[in-house]
N, C-alpha and C. Protein backbone atom coordinates (compact mmCIF):
# COMPACT_ATOMS: atom_id res chain seq x y z
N UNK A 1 -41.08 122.10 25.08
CA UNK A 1 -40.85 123.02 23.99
C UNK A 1 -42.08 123.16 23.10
N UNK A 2 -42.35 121.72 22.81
CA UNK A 2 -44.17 122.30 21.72
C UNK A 2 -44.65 122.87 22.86
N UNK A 3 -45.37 122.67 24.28
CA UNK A 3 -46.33 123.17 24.75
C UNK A 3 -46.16 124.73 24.64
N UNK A 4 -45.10 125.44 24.42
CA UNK A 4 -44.66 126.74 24.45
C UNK A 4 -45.14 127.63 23.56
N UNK A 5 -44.73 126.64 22.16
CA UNK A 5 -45.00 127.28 20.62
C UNK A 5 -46.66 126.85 20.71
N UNK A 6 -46.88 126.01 20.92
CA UNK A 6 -48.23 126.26 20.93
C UNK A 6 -49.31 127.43 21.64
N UNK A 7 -49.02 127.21 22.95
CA UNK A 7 -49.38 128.32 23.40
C UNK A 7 -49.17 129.99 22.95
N UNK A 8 -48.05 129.89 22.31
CA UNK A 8 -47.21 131.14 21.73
C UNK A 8 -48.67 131.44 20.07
N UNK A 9 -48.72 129.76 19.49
CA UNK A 9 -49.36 130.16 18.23
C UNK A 9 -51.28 130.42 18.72
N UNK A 10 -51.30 130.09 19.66
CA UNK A 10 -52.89 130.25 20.40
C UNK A 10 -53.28 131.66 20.93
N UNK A 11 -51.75 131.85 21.00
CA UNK A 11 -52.02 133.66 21.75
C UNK A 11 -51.90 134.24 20.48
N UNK A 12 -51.23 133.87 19.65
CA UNK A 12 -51.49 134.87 18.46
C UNK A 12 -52.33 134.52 17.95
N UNK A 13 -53.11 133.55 17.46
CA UNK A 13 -54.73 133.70 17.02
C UNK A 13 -55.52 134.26 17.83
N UNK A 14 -55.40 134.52 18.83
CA UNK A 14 -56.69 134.82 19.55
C UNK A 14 -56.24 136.96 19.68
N UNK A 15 -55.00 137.16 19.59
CA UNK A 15 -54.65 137.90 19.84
C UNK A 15 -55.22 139.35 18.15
N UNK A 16 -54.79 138.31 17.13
CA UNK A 16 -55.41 138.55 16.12
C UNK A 16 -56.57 138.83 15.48
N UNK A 17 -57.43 137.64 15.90
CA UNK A 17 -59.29 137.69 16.13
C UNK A 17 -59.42 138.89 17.38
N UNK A 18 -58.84 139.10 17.92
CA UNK A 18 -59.55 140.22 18.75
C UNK A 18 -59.02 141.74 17.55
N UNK A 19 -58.00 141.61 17.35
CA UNK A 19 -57.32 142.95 16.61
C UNK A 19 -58.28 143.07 15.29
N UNK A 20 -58.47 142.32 14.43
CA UNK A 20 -59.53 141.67 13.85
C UNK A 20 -61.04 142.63 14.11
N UNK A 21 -61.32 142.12 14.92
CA UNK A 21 -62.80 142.22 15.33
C UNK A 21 -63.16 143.91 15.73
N UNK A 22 -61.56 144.09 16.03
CA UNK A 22 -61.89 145.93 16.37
C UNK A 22 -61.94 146.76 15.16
N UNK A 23 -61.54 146.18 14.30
CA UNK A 23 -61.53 146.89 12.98
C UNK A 23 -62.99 146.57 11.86
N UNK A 24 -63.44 145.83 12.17
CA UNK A 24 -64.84 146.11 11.49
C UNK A 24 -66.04 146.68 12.58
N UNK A 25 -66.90 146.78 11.66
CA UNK A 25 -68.10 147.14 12.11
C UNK A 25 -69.34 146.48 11.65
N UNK A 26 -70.07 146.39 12.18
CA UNK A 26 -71.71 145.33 11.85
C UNK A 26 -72.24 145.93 12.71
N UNK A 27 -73.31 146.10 11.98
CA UNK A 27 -74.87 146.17 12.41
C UNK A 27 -75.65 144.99 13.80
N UNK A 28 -75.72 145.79 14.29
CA UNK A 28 -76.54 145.15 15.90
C UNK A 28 -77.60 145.59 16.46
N UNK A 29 -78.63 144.43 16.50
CA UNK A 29 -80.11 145.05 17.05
C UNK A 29 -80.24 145.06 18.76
N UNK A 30 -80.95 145.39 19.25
CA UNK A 30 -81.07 146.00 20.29
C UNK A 30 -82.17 145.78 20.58
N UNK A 31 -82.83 145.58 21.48
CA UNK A 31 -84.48 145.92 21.77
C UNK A 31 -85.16 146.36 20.54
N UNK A 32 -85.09 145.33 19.65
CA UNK A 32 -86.12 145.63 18.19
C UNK A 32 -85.55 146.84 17.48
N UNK A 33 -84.52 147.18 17.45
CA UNK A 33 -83.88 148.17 16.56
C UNK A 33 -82.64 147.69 15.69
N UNK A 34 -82.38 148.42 14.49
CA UNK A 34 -80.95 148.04 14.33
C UNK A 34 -80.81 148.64 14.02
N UNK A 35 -79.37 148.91 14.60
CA UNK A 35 -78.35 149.97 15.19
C UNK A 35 -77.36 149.98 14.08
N UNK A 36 -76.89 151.34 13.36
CA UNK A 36 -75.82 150.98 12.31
C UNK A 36 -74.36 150.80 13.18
N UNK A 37 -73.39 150.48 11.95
CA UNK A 37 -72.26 150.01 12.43
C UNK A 37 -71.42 151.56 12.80
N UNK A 38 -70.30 151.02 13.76
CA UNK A 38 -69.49 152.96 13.60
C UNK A 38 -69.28 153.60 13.04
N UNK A 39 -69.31 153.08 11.73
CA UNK A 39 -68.22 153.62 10.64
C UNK A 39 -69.68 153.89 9.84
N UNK A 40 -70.32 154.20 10.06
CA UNK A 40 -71.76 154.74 9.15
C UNK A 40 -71.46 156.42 8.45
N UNK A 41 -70.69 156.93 9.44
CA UNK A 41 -71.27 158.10 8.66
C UNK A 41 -70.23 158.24 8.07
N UNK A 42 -69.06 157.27 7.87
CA UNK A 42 -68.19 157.41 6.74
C UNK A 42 -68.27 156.77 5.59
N UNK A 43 -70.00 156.33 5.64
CA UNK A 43 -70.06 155.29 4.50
C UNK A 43 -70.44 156.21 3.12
N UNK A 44 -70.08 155.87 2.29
CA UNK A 44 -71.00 156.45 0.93
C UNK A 44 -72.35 156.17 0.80
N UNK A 45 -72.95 156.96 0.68
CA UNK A 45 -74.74 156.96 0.33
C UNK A 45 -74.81 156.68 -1.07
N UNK A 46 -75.84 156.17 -1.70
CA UNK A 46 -76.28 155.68 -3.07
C UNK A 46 -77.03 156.55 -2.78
N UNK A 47 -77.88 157.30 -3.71
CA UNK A 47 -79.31 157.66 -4.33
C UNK A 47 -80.34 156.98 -5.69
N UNK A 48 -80.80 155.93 -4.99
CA UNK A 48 -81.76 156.08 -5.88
C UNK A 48 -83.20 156.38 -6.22
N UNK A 49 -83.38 157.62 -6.90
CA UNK A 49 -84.82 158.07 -7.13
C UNK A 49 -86.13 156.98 -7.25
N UNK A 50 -86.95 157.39 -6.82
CA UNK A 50 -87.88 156.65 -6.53
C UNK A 50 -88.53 157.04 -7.97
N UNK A 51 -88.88 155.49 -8.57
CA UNK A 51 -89.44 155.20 -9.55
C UNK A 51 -91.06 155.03 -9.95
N UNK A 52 -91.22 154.74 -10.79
CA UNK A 52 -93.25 154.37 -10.72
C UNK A 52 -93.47 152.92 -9.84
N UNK A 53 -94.85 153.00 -9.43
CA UNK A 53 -95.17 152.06 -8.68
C UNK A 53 -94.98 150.84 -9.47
N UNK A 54 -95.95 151.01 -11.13
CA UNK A 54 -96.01 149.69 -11.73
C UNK A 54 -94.87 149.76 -12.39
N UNK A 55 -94.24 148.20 -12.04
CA UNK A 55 -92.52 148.10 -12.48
C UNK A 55 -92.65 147.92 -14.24
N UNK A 56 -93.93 147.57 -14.63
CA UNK A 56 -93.72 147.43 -16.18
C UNK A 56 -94.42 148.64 -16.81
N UNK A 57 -93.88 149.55 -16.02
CA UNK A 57 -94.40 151.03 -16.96
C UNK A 57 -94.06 151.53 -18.22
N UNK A 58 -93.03 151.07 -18.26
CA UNK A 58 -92.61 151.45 -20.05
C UNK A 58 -93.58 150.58 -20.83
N UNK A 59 -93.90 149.47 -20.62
CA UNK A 59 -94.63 148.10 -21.36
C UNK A 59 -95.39 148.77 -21.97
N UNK A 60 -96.63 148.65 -20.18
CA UNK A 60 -97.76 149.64 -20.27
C UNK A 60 -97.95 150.68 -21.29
N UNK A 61 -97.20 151.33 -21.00
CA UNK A 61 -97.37 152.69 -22.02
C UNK A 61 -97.48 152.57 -23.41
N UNK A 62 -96.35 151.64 -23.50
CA UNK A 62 -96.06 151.27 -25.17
C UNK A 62 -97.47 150.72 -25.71
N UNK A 63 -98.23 149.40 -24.70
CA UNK A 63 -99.97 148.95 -24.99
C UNK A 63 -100.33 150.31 -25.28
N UNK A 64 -100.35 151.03 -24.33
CA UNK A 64 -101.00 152.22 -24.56
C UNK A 64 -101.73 153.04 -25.79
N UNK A 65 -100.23 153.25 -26.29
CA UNK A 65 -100.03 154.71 -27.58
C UNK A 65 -100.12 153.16 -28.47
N UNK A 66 -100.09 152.02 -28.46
CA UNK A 66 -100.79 151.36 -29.34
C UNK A 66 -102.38 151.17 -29.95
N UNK A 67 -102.56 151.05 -28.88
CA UNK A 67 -103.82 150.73 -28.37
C UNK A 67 -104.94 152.20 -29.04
N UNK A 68 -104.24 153.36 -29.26
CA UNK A 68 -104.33 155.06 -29.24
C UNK A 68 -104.39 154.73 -30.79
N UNK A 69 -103.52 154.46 -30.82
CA UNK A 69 -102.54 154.27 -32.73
C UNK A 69 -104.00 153.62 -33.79
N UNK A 70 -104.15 152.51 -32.94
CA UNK A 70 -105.32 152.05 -33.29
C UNK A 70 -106.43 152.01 -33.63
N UNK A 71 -106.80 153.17 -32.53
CA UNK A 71 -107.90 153.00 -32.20
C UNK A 71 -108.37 155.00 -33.21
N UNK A 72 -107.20 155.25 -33.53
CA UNK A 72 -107.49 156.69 -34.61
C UNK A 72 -106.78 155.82 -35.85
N UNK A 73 -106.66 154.95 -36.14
CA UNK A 73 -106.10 154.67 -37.78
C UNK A 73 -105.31 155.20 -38.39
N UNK A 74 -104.02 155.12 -37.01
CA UNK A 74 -103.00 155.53 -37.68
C UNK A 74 -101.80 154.38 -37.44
N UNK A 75 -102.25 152.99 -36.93
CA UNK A 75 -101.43 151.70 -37.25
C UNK A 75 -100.84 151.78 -38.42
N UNK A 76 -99.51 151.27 -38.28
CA UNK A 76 -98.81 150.96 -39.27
C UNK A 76 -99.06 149.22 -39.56
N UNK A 77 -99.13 148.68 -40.60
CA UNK A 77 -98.94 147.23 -40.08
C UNK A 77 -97.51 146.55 -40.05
């Protein structure tokens, strides 16, 4: 009688992990490629605009029109 239920609870894990496994999708390389998953072109796309190279560009700038401020005598102190 266990050997039964066992076998019974072994077929349903395995039966599961396969049912499982058909329902996602992952990414798989290939001969130096990777390949998207199926479900790609139902994915949502992000956009994000491409920004300035130097990541502390606001900083920068701010030295800048300081540096400007300064250098015509119009610092505040």
């Amino acid at each position: 009688m266990k050997t039964s239920s066992k076998r019974l609870a072994s077929g349903f894990v395995l039966l599961a992990a396969i049912g499982f496994s058909g329902l996602t999708g992952c990414q798989t390389t290939v001969g130096g490629q990777t390949l998207p998953s199926g479900y790609y072109l139902e994915d949502d796309v992000q956009y994000h605009p491409a920004g300035p190279e130097f990541l502390l560009y606001n900083t920068d700038r701010a030295y800048q029109q300081r540096q400007e401020q300064q250098d015509t005598g119009d610092a505040q102190p």
